[in-house]
Protein backbone atom coordinates (compact mmCIF):
# COMPACT_ATOMS: atom_id res chain seq x y z
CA UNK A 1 83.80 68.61 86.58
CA UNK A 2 84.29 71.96 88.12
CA UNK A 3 81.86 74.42 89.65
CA UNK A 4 82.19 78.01 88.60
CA UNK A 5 79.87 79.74 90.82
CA UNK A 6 81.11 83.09 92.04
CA UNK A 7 82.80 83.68 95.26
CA UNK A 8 80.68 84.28 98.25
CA UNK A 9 79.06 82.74 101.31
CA UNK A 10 78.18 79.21 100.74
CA UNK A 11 75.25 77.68 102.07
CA UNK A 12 75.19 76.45 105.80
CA UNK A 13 76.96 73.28 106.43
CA UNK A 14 74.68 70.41 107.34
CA UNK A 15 75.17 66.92 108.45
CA UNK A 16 73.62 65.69 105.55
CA UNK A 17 75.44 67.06 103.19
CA UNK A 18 78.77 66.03 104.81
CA UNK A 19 78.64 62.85 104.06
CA UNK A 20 79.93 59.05 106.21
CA UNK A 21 82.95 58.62 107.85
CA UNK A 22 84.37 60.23 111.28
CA UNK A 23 83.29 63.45 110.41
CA UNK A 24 79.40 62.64 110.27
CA UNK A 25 77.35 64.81 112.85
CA UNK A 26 80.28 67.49 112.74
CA UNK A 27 80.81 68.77 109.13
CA UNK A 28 83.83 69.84 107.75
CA UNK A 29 85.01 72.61 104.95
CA UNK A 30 88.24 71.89 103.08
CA UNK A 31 90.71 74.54 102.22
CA UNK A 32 92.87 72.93 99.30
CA UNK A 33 95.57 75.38 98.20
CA UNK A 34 96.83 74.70 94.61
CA UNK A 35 97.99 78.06 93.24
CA UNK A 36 101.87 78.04 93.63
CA UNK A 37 104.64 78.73 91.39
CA UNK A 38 106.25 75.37 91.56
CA UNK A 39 109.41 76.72 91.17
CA UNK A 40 111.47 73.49 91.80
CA UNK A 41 109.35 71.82 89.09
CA UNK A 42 109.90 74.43 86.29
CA UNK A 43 107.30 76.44 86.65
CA UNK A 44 104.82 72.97 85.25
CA UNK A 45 101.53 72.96 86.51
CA UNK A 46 101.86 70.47 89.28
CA UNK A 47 98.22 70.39 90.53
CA UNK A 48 97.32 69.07 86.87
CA UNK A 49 100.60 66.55 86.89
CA UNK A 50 99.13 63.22 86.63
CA UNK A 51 100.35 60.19 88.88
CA UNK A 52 98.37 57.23 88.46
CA UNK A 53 96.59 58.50 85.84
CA UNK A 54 95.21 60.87 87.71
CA UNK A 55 96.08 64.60 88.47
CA UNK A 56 97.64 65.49 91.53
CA UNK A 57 94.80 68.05 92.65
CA UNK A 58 92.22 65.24 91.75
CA UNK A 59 93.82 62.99 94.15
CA UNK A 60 93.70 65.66 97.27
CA UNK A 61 89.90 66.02 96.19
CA UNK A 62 89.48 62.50 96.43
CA UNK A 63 90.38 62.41 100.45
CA UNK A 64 88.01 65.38 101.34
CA UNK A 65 85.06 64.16 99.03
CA UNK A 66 82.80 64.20 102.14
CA UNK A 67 83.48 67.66 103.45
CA UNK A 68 80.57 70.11 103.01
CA UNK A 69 82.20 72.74 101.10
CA UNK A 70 85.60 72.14 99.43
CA UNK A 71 87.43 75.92 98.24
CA UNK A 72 90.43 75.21 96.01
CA UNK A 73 92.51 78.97 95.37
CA UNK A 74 93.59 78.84 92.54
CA UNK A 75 92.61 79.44 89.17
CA UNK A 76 89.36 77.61 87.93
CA UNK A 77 90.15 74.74 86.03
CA UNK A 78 88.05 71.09 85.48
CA UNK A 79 88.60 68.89 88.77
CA UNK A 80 86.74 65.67 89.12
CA UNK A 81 84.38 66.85 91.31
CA UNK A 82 82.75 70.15 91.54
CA UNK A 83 84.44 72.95 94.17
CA UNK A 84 84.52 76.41 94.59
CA UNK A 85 87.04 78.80 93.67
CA UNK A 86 89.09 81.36 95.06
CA UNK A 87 92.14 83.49 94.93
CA UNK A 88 94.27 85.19 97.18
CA UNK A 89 94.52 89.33 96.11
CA UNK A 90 97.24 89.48 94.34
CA UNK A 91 97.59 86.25 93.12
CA UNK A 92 100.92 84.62 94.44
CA UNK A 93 100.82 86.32 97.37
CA UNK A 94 101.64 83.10 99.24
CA UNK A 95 99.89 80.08 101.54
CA UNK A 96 99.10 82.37 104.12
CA UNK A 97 97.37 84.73 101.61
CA UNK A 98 95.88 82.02 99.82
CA UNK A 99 94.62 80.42 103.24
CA UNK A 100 92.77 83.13 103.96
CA UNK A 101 90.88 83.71 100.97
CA UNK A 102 89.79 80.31 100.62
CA UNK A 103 88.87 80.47 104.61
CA UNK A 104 86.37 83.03 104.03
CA UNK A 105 83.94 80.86 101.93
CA UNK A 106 84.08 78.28 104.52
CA UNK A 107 81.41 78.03 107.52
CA UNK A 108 81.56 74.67 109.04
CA UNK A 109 83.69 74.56 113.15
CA UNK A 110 86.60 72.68 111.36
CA UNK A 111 88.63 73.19 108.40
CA UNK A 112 90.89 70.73 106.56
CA UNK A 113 93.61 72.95 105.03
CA UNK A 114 95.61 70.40 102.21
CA UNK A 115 98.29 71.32 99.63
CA UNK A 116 97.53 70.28 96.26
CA UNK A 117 100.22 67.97 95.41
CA UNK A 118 100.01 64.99 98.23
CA UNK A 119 99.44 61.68 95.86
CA UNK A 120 99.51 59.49 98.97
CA UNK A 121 96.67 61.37 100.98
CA UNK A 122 93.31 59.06 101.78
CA UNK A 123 90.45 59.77 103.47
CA UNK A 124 91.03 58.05 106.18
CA UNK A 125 94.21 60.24 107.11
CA UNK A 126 91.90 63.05 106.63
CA UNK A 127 89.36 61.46 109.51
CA UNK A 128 92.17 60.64 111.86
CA UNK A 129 93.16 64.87 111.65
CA UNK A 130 89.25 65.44 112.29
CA UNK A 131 89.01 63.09 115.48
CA UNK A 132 92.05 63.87 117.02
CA UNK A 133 91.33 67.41 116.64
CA UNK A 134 87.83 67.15 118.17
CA UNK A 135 89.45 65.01 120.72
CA UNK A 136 91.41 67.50 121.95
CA UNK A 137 91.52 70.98 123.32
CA UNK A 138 94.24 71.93 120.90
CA UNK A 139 93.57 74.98 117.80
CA UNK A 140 94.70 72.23 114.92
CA UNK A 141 96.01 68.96 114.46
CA UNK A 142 98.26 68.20 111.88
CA UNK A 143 100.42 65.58 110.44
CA UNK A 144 104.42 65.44 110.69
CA UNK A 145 107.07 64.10 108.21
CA UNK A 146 109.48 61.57 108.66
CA UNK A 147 111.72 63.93 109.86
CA UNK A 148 109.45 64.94 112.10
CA UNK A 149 109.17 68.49 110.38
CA UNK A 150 105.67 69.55 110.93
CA UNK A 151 103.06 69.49 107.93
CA UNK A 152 101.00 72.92 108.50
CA UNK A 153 99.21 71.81 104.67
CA UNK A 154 98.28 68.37 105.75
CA UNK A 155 95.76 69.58 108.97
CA UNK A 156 92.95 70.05 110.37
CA UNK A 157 91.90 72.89 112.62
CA UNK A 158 89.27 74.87 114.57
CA UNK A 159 88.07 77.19 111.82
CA UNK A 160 87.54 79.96 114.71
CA UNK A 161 91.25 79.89 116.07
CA UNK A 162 92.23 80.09 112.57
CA UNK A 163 90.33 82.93 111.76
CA UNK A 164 91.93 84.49 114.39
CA UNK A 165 95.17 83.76 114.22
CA UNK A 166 94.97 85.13 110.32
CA UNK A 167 93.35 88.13 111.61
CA UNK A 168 95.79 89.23 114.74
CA UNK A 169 98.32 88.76 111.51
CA UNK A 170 96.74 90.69 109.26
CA UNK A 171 97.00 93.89 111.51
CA UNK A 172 100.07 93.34 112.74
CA UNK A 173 99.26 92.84 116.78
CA UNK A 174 99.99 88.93 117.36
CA UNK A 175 101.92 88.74 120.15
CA UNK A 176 104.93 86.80 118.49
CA UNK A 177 105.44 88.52 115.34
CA UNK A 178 108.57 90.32 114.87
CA UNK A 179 107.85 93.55 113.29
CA UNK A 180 110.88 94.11 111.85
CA UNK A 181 110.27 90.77 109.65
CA UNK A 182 106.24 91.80 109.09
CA UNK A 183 107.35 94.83 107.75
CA UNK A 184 110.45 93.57 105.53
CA UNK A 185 108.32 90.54 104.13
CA UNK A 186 104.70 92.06 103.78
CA UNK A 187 102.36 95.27 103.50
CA UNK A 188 101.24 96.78 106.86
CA UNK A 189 97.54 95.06 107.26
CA UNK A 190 98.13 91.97 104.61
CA UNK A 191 98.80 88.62 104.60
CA UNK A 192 101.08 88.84 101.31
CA UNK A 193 104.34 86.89 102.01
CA UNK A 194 103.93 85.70 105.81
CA UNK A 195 105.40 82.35 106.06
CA UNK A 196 103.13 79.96 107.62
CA UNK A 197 104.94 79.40 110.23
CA UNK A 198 104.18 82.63 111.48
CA UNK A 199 100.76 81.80 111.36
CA UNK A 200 100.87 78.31 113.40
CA UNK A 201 103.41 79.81 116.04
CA UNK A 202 100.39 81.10 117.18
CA UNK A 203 97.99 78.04 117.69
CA UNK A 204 97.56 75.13 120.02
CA UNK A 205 98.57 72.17 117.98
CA UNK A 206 98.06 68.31 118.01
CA UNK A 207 100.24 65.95 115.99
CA UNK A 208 100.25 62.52 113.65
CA UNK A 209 102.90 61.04 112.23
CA UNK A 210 102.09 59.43 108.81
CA UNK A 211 105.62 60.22 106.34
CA UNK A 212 103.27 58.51 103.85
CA UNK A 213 100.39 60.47 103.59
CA UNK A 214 102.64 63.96 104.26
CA UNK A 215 104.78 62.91 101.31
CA UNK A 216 104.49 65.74 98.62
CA UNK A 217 105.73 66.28 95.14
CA UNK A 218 108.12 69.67 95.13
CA UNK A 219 110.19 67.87 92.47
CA UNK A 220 110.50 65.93 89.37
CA UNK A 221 112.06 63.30 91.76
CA UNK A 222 109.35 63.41 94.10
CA UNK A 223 107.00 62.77 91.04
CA UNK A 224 109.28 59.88 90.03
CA UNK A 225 109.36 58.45 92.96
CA UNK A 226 105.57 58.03 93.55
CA UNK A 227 104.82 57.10 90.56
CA UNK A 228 106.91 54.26 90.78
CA UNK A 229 105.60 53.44 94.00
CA UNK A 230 102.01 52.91 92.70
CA UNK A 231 102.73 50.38 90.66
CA UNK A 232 104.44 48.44 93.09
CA UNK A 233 102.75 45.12 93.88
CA UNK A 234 100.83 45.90 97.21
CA UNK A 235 99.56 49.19 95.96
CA UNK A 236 99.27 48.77 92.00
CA UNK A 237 95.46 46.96 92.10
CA UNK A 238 94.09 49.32 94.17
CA UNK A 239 95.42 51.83 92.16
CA UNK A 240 94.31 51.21 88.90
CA UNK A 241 90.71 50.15 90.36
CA UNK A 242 90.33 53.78 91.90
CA UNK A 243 91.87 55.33 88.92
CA UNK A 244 88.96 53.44 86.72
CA UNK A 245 86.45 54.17 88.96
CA UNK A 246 87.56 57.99 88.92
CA UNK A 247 87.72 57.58 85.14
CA UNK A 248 83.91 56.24 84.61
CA UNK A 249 82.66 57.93 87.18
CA UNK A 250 81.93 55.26 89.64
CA UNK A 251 81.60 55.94 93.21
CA UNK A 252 81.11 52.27 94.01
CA UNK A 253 83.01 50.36 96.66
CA UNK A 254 83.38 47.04 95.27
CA UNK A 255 85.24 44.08 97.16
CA UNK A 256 87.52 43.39 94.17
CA UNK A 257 88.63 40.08 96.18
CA UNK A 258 84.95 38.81 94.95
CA UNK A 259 85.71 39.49 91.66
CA UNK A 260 89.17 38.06 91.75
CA UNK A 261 87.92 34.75 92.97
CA UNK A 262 85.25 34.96 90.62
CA UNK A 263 87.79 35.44 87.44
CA UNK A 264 90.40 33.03 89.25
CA UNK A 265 87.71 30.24 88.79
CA UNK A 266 86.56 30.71 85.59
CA UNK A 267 89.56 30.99 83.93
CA UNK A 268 90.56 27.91 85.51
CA UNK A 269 87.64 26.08 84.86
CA UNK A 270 86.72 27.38 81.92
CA UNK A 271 88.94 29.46 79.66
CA UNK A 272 91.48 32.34 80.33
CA UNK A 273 90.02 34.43 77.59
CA UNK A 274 86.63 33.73 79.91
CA UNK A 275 87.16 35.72 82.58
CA UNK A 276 87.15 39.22 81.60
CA UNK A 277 84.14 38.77 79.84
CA UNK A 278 83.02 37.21 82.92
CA UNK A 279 83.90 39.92 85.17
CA UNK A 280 82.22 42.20 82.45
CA UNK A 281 79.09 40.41 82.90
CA UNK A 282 78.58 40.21 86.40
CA UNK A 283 78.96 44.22 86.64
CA UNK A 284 76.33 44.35 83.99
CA UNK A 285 74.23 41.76 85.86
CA UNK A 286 74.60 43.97 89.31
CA UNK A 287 73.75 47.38 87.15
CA UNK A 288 70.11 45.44 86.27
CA UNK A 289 69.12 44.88 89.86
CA UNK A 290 70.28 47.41 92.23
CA UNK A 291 73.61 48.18 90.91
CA UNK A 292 75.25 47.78 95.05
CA UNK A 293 78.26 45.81 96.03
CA UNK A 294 75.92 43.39 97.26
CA UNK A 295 74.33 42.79 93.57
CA UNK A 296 77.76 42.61 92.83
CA UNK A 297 79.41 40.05 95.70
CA UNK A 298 75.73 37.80 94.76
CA UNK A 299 76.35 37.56 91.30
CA UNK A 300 80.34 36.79 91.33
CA UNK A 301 78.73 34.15 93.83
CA UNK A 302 76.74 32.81 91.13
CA UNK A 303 79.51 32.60 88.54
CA UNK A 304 82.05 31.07 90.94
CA UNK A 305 80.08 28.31 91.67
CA UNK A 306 79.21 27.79 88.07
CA UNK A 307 82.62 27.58 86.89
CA UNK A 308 82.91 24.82 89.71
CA UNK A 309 80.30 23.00 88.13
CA UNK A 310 81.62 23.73 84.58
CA UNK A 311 84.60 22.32 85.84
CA UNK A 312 83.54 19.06 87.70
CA UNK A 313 81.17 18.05 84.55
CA UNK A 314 84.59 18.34 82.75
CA UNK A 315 86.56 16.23 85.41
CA UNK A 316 84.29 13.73 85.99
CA UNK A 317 84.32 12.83 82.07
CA UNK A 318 82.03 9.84 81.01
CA UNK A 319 80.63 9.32 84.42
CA UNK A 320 76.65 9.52 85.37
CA UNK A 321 75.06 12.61 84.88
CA UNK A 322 73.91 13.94 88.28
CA UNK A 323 70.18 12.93 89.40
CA UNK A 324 67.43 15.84 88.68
């Protein structure tokens, strides 16, 4: 779904409404710019290319889902969860540009600034930015390759020293721009062009490593290669589970080695065509009672010890019933 209110102030930022997790009692705003050229891809929409099933932009949502407001500038377009839009004036004028526009619907002390196309990102990488940030007196944290090339799209930061560090840009009076550069790469007074490095020069900065979670798609072999990596064997479960989940709209954390056991023992002791009906079952038997993973985990309970039963009736053949 996508939310096309018009640009302006949001709302103040509230605990409430930032959600669980590490950043609870000190709400967030994400900043996800997804409005490149991707030049190295063909000009294809990479925000909308899918990996997993699921589109790259959708996956970046996915990791800030708790952050009180979440601006993505670009142009509107559906997203699995409703954002706001922006877009930097004129459009393409580059992630500095872009930063800043989406900046200025934000109000909450921190700002998680993401690139659009990072299939590995999770929440939790998101939280570990946020508290090493807050534990610090640095301007931003942010996460480094495996290279050890920094990440200035994969960070979090002190929505004040951002502010301005985009402003002493804008007018051309930081203390370590080259002017002969600001004036051969953008307008007098704009943003239009300005690498970011010439933004981050400026600020304090903290820094993770995590090469997986930096990892981002600039080419058709970057695509390649994380597709592929998703369906290896350690990740591919959890990766079809969340892409199903993202698919029905489910929110639900569900302990999917319940439901595993659950399916192991039936179609063991029962039938192999059993078991997805089974597992079918016992989600409709949570949905009638309070639909939690706790209805869930109680009635995959229920069913595994049935199928033991099932079983052991079937094992002990022609001996005595039990008593009762």
């Amino acid at each position: 779904m996508t939310d096309n209110a018009p640009a302006g102030p949001p709302p103040p930022a509230s605990p409430e409404s930032s959600g669980s997790g590490p950043a609870a009692g000190a709400p967030y705003d994400a900043v996800v710019l997804a409005g490149g050229g991707a030049r190295r891809l063909g000009g294809a929409d990479k925000p909308g290319v899918r990996v997993g099933g699921r589109a790259l932009l959708d996956r970046v949502l996915a990791a800030c889902v708790d952050a009180a407001t979440t601006v993505v500038v670009a142009d509107p377009r559906a997203t699995a969860r409703p954002v706001r839009w922006a877009r930097e004036e004129p459009a393409g004028g580059g992630p500095v540009a872009a930063l800043d526009a989406g900046l200025r619907l934000t109000t909450a002390e921190y700002a998680v600034v993401l690139s659009a196309d990072l299939p590995f990102l999770g929440a939790d990488t998101v939280h570990r930015l946020l508290a090493a940030l807050r534990d610090s007196d640095a301007d931003g944290a942010m996460l480094t390759d495996d290279d050890g090339r920094d990440q200035p799209l994969v960070a979090a930061y002190r929505t004040a020293s951002l502010r301005g560090a985009l402003a002493a840009l804008a007018t051309g009076h930081a203390e370590h721009a080259d002017q002969a550069e600001h004036a051969a790469h953008t307008d007098r007074g704009t943003l239009t062009g300005l690498p970011l490095r010439r933004l981050t020069g400026a600020l304090r900065l903290t820094r993770l490593t995590d090469p997986l979670a930096s990892f981002d798609c600039d080419t058709w072999e970057d695509i390649a290669h994380a597709r592929a990596r998703i369906r290896e064997h350690g990740h591919v479960l959890n990766e079809w589970i969340t892409a199903v989940k993202n698919e029905l709209g489910i929110e639900l954390d569900v302990d999917t080695r319940v439901l595993l056991d659950a399916a192991r023992d039936v179609a063991h002791g029962v039938a192999r065509p059993a078991a997805p009906l089974t597992t079918f079952l016992i989600g409709y038997a949570a949905a009638q009672g309070k639909g939690d993973a706790e209805s869930i985990a109680e009635a995959s309970a229920k069913v595994a010890d049935l199928a033991i039963r099932w079983e052991a009736e079937h094992s002990g053949g022609g001996s005595a019933p039990d008593a009762g």
